[in-house]
Structures are given as structure tokens and as C-alpha cells.
C-alpha atoms as a PDB file:
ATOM      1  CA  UNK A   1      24.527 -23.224  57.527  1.00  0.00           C
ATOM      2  CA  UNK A   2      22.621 -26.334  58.073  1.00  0.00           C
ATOM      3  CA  UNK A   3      21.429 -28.670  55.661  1.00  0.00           C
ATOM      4  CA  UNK A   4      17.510 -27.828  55.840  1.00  0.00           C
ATOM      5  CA  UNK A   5      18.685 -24.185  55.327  1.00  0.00           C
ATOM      6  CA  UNK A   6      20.228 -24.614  52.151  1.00  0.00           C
ATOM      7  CA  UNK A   7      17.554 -26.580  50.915  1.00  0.00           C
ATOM      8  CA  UNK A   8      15.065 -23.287  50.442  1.00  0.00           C
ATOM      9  CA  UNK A   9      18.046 -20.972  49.435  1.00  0.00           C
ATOM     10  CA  UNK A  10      19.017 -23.255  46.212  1.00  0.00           C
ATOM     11  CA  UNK A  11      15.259 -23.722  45.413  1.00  0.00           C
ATOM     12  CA  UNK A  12      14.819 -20.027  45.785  1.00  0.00           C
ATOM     13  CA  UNK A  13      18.302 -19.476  43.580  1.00  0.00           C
ATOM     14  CA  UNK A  14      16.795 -22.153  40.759  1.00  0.00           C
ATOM     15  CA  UNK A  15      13.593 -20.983  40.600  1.00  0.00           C
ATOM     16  CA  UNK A  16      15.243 -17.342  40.095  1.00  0.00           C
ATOM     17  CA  UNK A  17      17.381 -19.086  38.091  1.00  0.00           C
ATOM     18  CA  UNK A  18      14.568 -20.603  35.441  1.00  0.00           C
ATOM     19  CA  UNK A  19      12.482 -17.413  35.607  1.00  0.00           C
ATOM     20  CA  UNK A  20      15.695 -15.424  34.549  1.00  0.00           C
ATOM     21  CA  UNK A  21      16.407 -17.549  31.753  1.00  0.00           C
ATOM     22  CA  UNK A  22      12.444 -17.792  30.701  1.00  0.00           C
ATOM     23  CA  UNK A  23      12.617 -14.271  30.573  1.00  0.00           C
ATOM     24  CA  UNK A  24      15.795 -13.913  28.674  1.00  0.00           C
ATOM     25  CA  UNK A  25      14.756 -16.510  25.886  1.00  0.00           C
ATOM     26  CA  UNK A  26      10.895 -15.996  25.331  1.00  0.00           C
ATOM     27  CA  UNK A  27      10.065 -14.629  21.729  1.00  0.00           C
ATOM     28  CA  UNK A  28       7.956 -11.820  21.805  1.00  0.00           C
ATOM     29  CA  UNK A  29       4.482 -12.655  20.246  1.00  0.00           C
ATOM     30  CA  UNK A  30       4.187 -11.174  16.600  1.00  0.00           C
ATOM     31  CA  UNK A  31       1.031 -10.335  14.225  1.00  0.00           C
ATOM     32  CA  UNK A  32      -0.293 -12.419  12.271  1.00  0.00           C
ATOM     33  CA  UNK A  33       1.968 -11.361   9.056  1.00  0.00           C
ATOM     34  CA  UNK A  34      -0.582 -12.734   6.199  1.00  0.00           C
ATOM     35  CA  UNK A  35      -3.654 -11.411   8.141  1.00  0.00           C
ATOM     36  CA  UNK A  36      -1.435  -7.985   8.200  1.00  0.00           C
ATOM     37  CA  UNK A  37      -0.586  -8.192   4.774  1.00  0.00           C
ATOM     38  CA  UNK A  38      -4.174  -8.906   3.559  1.00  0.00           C
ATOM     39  CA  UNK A  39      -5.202  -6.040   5.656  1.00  0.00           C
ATOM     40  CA  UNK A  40      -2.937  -3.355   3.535  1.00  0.00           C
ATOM     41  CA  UNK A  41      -4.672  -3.269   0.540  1.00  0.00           C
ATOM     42  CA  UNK A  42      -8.290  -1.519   1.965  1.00  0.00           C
ATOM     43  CA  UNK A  43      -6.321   0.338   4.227  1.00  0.00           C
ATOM     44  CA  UNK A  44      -4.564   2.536   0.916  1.00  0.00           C
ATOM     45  CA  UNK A  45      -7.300   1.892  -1.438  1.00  0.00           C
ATOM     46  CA  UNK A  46     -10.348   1.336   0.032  1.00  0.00           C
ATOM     47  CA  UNK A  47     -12.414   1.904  -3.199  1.00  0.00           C
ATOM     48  CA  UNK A  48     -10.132  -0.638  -5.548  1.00  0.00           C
ATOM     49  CA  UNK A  49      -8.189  -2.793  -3.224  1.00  0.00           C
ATOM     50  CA  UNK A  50      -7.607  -5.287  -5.906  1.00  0.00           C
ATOM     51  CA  UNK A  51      -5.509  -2.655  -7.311  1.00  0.00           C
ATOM     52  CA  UNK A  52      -2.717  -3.698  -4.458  1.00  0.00           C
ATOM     53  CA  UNK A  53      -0.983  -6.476  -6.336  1.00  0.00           C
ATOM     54  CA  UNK A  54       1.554  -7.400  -4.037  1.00  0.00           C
ATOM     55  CA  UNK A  55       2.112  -6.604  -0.253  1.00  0.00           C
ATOM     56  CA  UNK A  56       5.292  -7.709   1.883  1.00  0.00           C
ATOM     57  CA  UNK A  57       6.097  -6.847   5.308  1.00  0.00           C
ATOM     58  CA  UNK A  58       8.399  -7.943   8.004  1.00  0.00           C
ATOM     59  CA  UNK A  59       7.429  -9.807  11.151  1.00  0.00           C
ATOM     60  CA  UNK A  60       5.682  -7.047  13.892  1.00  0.00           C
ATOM     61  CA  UNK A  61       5.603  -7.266  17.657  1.00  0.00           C
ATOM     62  CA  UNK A  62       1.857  -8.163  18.889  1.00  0.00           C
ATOM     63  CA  UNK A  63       2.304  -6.322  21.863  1.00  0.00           C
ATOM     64  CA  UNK A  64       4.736  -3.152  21.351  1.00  0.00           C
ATOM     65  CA  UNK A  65       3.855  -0.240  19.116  1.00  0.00           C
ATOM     66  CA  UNK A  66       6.014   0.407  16.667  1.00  0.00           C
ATOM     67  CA  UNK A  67       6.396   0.963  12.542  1.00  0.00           C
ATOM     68  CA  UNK A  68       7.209  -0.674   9.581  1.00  0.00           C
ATOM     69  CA  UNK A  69       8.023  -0.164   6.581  1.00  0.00           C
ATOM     70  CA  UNK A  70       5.887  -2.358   4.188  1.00  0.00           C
ATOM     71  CA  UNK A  71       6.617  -3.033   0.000  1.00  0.00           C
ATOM     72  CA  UNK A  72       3.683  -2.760  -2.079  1.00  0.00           C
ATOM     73  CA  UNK A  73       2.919  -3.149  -5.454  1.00  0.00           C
ATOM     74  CA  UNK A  74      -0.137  -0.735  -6.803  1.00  0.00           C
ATOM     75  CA  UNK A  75      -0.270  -1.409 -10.829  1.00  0.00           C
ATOM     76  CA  UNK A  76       2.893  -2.398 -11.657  1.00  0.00           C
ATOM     77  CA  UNK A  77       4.466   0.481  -9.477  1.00  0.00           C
ATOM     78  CA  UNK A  78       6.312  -0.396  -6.519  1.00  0.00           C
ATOM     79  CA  UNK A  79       6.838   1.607  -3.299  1.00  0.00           C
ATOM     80  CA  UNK A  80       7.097   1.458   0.513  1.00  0.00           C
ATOM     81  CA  UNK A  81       4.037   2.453   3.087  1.00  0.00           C
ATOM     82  CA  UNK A  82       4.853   3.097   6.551  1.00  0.00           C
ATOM     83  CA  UNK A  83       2.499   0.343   8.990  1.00  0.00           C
ATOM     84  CA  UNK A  84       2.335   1.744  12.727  1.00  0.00           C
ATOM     85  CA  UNK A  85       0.188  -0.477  14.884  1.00  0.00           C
ATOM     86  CA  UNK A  86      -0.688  -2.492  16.728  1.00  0.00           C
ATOM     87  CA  UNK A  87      -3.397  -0.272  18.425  1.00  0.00           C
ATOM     88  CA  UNK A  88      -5.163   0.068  20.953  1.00  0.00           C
ATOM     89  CA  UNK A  89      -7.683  -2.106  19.433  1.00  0.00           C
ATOM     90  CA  UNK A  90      -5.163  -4.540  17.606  1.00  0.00           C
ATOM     91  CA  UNK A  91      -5.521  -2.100  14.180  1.00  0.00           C
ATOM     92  CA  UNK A  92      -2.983  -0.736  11.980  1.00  0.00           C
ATOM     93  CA  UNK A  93      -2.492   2.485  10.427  1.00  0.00           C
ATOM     94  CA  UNK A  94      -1.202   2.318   7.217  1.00  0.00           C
ATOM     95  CA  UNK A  95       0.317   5.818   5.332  1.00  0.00           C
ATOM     96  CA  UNK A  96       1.848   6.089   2.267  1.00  0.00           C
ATOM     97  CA  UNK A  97       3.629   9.146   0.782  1.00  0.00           C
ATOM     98  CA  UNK A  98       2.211   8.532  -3.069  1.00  0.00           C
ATOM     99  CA  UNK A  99      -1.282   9.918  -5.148  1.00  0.00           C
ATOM    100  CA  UNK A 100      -3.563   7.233  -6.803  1.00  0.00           C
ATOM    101  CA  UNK A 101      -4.432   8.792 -10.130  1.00  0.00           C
ATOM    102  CA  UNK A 102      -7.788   7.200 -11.357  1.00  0.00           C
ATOM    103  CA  UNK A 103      -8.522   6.418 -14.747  1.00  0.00           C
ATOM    104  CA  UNK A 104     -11.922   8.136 -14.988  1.00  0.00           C
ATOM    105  CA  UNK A 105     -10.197  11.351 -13.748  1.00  0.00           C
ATOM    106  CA  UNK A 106      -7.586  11.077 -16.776  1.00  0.00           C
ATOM    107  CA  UNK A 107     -10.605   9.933 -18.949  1.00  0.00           C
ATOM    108  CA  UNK A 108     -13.043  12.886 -17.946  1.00  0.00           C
ATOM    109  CA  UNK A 109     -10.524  15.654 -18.082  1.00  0.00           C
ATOM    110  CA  UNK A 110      -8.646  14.485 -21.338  1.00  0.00           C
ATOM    111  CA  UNK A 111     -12.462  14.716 -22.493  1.00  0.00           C
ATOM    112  CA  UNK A 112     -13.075  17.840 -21.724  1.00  0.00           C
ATOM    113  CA  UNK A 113      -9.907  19.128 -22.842  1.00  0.00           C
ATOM    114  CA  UNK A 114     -10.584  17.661 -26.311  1.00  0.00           C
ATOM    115  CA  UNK A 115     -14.109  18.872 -26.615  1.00  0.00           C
ATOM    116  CA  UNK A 116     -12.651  22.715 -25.906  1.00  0.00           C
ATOM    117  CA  UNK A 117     -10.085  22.079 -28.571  1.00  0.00           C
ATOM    118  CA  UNK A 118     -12.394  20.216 -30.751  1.00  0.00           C
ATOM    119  CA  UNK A 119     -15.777  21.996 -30.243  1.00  0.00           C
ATOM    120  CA  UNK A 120     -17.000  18.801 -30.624  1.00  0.00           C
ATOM    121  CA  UNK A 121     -18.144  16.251 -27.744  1.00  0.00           C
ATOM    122  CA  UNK A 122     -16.259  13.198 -27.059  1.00  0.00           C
ATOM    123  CA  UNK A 123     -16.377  10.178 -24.833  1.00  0.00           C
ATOM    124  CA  UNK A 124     -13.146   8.807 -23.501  1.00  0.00           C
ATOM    125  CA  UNK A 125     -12.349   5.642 -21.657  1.00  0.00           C
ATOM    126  CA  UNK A 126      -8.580   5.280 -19.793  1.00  0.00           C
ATOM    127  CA  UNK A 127      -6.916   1.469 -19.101  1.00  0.00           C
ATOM    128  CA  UNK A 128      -5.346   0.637 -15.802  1.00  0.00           C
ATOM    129  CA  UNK A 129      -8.120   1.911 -13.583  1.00  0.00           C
ATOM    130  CA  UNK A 130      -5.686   3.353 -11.316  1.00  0.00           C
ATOM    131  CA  UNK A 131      -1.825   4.588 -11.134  1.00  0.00           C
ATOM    132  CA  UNK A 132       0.851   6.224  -8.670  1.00  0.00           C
ATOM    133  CA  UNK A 133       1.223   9.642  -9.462  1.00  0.00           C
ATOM    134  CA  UNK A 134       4.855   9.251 -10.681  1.00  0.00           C
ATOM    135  CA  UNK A 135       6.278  11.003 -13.706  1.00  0.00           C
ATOM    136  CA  UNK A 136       6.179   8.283 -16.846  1.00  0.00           C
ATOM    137  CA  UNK A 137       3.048   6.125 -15.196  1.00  0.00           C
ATOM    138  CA  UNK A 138       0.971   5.931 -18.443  1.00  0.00           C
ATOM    139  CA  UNK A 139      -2.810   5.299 -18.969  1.00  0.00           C
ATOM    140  CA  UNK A 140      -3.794   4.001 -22.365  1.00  0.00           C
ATOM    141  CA  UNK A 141      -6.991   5.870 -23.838  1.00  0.00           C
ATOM    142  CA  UNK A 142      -9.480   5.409 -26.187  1.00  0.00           C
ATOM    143  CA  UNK A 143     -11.329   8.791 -27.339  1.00  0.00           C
ATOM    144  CA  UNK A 144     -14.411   7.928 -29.364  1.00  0.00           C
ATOM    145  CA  UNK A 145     -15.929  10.979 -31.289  1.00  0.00           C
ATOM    146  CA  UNK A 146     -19.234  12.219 -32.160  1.00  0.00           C
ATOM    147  CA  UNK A 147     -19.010   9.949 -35.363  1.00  0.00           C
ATOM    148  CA  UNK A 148     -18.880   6.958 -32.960  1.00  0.00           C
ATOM    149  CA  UNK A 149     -14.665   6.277 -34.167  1.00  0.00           C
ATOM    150  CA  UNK A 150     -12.561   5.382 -31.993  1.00  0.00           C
ATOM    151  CA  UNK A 151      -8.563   7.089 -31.722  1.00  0.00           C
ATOM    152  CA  UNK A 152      -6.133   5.174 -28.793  1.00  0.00           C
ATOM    153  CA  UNK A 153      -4.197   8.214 -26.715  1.00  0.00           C
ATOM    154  CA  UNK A 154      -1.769   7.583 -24.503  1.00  0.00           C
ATOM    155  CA  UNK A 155      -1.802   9.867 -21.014  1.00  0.00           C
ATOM    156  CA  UNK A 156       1.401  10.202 -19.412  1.00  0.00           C
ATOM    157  CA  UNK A 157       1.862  11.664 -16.036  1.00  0.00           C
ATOM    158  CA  UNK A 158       4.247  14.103 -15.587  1.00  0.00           C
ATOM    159  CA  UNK A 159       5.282  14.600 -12.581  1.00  0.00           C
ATOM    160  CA  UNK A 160       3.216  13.442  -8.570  1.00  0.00           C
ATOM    161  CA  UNK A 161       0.074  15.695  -8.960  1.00  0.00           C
ATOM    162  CA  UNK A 162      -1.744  13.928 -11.211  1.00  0.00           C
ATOM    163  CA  UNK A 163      -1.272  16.613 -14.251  1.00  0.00           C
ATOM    164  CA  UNK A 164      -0.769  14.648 -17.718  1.00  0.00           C
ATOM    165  CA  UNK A 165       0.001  15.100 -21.412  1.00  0.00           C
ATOM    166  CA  UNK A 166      -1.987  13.627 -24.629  1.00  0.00           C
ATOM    167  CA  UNK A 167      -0.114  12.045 -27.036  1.00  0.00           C
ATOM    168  CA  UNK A 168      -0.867   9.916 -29.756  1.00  0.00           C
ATOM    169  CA  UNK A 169       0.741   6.745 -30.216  1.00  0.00           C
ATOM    170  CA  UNK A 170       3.492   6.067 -32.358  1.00  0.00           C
ATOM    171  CA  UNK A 171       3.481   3.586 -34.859  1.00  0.00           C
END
């Protein structure tokens, strides 16, 4: 083989060469991880996404679908979510397996509960706003009465449905 006809074949060979190892070494492009983790909390609580106190996820592919699994922190509780994305669009789908339990639920149906017991109508307030239906996740009341007094009860969850039992406090 003559010199000029080498010439071609070992450009041909480096290029294939460079493009081989470009291909072998290039990170694949990932999300943009704070933009993803400030996207988390309206995605599971779209009403009260300042409930969401903490959100960490690990580094996601820009360009293949695939899931994660993401730690949150919704008052005080922590837990995983499962992020699938990116779409179609560039979105997320975030799902988690757990219940919010909202305060004025608690608050309304603690009410009512009293007022049958009672016979007498009361107004009741409940402190966090939200919680993760867990057994033990506890929402501290405040029943006033028809005399305007106020009584603290404390509402503890007992079990991932949102049902709850009135105690008072001790001490």
C-alpha cells in the first residue's frame, strides 16, 4: 500500500477513533436538580406547598425516562415519593404512597363529635395545618365552648386513613 493510501485510511481510523471515545466518555445531560426539587412540593400539595419542608433527590437523566425515588419532609414526617419524568414536555410526575390529613378536617369533625356528646356547640381550631396519615402524627387542638373557654385536645391518628382519637393532655 502506497503512501497516499494510508494517508485516508489512518484519518478515517482516528476520526473513528475520536468519535468512539467521544461517545464512550460524554456525560449524559441531567435536570436541573434544584429546579426539580423546587418543583416537588406543588406537585404533592398543591394547596399548602409550604408544607414540604425538605426535598432531596438524586441527579436525573435530561433525556431518558426513568424514576426516582425522592426524600421529602411534609411536617416533620419523612418519606420517599416516586419522580418519573422527564416527559414529553420536560414535566415530572410525582406519586407518593401517603394521605395528607388537614387540620380543619380534624378540627371540624372533633367538633362535631363533641357537640353530639356535649349537646352543646363548639368551635375547634387544630395546629400543624397538615400531617401524613401515619399512626402517632398528632394535631394539637383547642376546643372553645359556648361559654367562649378554651380546653387544648390533642388528636392522634391512629392508623393511614385519617381516623383519630381525643385525648386530653396530660399534665
Amino acid at each position: 500500500m502506497t503512501a497516499e493510501a494510508r494517508s485516508p485510511l489512518r484519518a478515517l481510523a482516528a476520526l473513528a477513533l475520536l468519535v468512539g471515545a467521544a461517545c464512550g466518555s460524554a456525560e449524559p445531560e441531567l435536570l436541573d436538580g434544584a429546579a426539580l426539587e423546587h418543583s416537588i412540593p406543588v406537585a404533592l400539595l398543591p394547596a399548602a406547598p409550604h408544607l414540604v419542608e425538605q426535598v432531596s433527590c438524586p441527579a436525573m437523566a435530561a433525556a431518558t425516562l426513568a424514576t426516582v425515588s425522592c426524600s421529602v419532609t411534609i411536617s416533620g414526617y419523612s418519606m420517599s415519593v416516586a419522580v418519573t419524568g422527564p416527559g414529553p414536555f420536560g414535566g415530572v410526575r410525582v406519586a407518593s404512597p401517603a394521605t395528607v390529613v388537614w387540620a380543619s378536617d380534624v378540627a371540624e369533625q372533633a367538633a362535631a363529635r363533641l357537640d353530639a356528646d356535649l349537646g352543646v356547640s363548639n368551635r375547634m381550631t387544630c395546629r400543624p395545618e397538615a400531617r401524613i396519615a401515619r399512626a402517632g402524627q398528632v394535631f394539637d387542638c383547642t376546643v372553645f365552648g359556648p361559654d367562649g373557654r378554651a380546653h387544648r385536645l390533642l388528636a392522634t391518628l391512629v392508623g393511614t386513613t385519617g381516623l383519630f382519637r381525643l385525648d386530653a393532655p396530660s399534665g
